[in-house]
Each structure stands twice: as C-alpha cells, then as structure tokens.
N, C-alpha and C. Protein backbone atom coordinates (compact mmCIF):
# COMPACT_ATOMS: atom_id res chain seq x y z
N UNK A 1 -17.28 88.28 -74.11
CA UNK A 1 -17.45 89.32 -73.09
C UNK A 1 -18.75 90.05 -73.40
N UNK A 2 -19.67 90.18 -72.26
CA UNK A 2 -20.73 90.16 -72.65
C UNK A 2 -20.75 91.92 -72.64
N UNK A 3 -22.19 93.09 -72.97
CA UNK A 3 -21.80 94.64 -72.93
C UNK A 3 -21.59 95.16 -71.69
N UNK A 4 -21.80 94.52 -70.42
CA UNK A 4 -21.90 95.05 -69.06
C UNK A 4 -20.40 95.21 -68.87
N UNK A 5 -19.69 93.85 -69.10
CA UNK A 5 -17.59 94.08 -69.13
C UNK A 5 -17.76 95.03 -70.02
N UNK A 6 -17.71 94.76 -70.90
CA UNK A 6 -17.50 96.00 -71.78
C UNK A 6 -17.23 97.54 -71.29
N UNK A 7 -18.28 97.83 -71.37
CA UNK A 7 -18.74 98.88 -70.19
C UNK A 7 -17.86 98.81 -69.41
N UNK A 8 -17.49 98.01 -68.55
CA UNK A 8 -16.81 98.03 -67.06
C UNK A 8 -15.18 98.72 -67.72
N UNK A 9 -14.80 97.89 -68.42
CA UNK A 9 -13.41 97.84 -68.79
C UNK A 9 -13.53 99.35 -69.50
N UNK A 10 -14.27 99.92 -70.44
CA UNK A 10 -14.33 101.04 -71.09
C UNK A 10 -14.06 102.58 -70.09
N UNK A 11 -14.89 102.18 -68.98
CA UNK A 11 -15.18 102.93 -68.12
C UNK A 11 -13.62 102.87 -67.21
N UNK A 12 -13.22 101.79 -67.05
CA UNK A 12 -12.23 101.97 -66.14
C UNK A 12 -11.00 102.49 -66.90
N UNK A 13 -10.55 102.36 -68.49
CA UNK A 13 -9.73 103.01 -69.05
C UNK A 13 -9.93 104.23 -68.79
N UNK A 14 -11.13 104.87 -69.32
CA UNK A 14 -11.26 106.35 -69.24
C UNK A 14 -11.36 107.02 -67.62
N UNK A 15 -11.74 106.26 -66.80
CA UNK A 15 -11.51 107.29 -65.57
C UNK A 15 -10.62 106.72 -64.48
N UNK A 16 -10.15 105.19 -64.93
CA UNK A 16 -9.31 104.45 -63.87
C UNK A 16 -10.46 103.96 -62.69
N UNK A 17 -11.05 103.82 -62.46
CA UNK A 17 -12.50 103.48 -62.02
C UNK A 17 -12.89 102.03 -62.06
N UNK A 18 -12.40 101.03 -61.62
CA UNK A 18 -12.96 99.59 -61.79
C UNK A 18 -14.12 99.28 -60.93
N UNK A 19 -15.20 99.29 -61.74
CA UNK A 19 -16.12 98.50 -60.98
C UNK A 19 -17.08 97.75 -61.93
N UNK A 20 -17.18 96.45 -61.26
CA UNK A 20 -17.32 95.43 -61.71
C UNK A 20 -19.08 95.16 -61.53
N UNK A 21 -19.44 94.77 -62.55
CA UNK A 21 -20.68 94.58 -62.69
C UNK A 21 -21.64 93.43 -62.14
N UNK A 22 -22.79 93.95 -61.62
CA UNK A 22 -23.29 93.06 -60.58
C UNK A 22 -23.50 91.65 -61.02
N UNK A 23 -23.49 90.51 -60.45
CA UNK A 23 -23.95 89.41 -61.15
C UNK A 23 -25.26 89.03 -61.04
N UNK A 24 -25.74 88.60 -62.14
CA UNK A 24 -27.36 88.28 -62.25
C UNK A 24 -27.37 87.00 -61.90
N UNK A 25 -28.11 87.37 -60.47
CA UNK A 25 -28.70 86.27 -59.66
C UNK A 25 -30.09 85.92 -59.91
N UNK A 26 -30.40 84.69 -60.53
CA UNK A 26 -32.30 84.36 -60.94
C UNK A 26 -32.67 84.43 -59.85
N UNK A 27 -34.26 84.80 -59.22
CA UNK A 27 -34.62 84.40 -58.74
C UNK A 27 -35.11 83.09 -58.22
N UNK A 28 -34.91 82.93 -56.76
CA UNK A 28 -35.36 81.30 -56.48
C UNK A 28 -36.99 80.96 -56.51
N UNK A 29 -37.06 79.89 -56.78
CA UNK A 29 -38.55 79.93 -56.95
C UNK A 29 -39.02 80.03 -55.47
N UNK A 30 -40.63 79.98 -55.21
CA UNK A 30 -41.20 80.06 -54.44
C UNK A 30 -41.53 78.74 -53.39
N UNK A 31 -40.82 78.23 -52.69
CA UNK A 31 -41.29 76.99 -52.16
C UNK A 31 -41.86 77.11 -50.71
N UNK A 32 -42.55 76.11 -50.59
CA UNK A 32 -43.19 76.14 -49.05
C UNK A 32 -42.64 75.61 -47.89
N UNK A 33 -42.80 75.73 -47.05
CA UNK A 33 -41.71 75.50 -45.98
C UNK A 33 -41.64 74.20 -46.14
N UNK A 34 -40.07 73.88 -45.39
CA UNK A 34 -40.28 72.49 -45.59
C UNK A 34 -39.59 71.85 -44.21
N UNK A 35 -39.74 70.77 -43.83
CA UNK A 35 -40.05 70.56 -42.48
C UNK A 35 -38.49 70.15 -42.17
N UNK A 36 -38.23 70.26 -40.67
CA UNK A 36 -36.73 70.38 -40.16
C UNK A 36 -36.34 69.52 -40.51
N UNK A 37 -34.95 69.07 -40.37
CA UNK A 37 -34.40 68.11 -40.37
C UNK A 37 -34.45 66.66 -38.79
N UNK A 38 -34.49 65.67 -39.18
CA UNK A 38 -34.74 64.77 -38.30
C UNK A 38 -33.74 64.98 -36.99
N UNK A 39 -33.87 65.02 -36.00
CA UNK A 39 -33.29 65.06 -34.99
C UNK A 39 -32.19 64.35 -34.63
N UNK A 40 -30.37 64.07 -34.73
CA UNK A 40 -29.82 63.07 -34.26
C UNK A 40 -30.42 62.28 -33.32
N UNK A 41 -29.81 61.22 -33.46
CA UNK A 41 -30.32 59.76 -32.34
C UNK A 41 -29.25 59.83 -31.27
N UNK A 42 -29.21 59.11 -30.00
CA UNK A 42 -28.80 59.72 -29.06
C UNK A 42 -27.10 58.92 -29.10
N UNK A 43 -27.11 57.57 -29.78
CA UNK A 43 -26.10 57.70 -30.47
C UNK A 43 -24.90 58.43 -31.10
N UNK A 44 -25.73 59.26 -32.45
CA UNK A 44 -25.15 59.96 -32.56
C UNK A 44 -24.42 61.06 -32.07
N UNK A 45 -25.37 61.72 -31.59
CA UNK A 45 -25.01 62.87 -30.21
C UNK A 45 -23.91 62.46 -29.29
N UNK A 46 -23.66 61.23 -28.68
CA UNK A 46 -22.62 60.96 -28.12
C UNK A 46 -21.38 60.98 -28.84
N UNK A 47 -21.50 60.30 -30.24
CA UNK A 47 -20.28 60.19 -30.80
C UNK A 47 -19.46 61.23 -31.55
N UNK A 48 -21.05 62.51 -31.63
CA UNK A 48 -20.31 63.79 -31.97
C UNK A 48 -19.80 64.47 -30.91
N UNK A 49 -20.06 64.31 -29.69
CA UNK A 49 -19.29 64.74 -28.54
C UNK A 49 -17.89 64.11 -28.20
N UNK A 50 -18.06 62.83 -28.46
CA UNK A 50 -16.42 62.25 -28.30
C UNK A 50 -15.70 63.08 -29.27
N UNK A 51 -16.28 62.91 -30.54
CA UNK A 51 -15.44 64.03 -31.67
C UNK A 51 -15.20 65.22 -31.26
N UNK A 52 -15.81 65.55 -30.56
CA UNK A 52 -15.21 67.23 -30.01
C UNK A 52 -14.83 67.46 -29.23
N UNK A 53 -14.93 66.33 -28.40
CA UNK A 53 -13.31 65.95 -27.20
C UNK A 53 -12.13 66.41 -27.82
N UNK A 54 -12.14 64.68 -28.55
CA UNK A 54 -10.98 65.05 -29.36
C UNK A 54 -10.36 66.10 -29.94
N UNK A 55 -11.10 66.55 -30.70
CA UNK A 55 -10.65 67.89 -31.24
C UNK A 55 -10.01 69.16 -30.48
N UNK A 56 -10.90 68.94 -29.26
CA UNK A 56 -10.69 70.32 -28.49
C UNK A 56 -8.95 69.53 -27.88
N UNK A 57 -8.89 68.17 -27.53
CA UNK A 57 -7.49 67.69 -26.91
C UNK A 57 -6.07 67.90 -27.86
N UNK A 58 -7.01 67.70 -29.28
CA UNK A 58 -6.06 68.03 -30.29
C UNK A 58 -5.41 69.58 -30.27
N UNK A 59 -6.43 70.27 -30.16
CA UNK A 59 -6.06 71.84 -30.29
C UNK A 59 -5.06 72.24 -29.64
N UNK A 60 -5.95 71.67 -27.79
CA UNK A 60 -5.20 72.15 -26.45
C UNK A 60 -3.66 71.96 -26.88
N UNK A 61 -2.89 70.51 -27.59
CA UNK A 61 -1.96 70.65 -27.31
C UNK A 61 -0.73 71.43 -28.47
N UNK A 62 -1.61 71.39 -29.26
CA UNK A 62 -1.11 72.42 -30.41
C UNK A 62 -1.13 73.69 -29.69
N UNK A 63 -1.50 74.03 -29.00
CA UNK A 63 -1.52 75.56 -28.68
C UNK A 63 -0.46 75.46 -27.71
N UNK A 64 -0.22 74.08 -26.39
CA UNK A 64 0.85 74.11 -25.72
C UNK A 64 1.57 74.30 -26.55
N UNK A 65 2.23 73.47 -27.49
CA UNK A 65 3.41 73.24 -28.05
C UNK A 65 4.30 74.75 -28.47
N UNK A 66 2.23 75.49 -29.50
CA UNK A 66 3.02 76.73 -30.00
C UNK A 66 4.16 77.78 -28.64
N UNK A 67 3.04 77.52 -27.89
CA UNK A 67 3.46 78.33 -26.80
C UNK A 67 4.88 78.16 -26.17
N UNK A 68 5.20 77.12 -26.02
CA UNK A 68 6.46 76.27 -25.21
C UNK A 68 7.34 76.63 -26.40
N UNK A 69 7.43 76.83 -28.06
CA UNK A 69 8.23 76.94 -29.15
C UNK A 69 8.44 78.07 -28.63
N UNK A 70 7.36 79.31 -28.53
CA UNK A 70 7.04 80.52 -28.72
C UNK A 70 8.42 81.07 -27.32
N UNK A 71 8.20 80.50 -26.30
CA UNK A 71 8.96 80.80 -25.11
C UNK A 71 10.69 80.48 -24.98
N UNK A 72 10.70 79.38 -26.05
CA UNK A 72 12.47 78.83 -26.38
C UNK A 72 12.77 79.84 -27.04
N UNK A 73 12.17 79.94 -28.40
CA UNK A 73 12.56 81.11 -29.27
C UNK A 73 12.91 82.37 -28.50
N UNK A 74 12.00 82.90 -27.17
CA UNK A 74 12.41 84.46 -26.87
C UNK A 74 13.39 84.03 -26.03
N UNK A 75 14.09 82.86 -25.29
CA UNK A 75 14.65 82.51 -24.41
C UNK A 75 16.24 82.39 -24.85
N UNK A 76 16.07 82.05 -26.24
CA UNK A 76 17.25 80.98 -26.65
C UNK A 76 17.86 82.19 -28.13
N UNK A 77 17.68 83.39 -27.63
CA UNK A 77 17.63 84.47 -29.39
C UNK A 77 18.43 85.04 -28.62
C-alpha cells in the first residue's frame, strides 16, 4: 500500500471521510494525426444493414412478448 492509501485510510478513520486518491494517469505521448479509417465496401454496408434488420426484428418481438406477458399478468391477478 503505497503513502497516498495510507493517507486515504488514515484520514478516513479520523474524520470518517473516504476519499480515494486520484489515479496517476502517464501522459500519452504526442502523436500526429493519423489518417481515418478505410471506408466499408458496399458489401459490407449491406450486410451490416441486414444485421440491423435483424436485430431491430429481434427486439420488436421481445418487446411484443414483454408486453402481451405484461397485460396477462394485470388481467389474470
């Protein structure tokens, strides 16, 4: 335990006070820009759109379902 806990824990016995000591973040070095990333191919782009078909069809019916549970339950209590 390095003196900063120390400290922390010392401090929080005596006044009940926890606060926790910042973490030492290095600095990042200095780099120069660096150029975008390559553009999907139009391929791809399609097949991430089928994927988010899906997904969104997946959701839609999870959310029916909750809903239709949600409506037995106040129906059937």
């Amino acid at each position: 335990m390095d003196h900063q806990w120390q400290a922390a824990l010392l401090r929080h016995l005596l006044t009940g006070v926890w606060e926790l000591p910042a973490p030492h973040i290095p600095p990042r070095p200095a780099v120069g820009r660096s150029a975008p990333p390559p553009a999907p191919s139009p391929d791809e782009l399609a097949q991430r759109f089928v994927q988010y078909q899906d997904e969104q069809a997946v959701l839609g019916r999870f959310i029916s379902l909750a809903q239709a549970g949600s409506e037995y339950l106040q129906f059937n209590s």
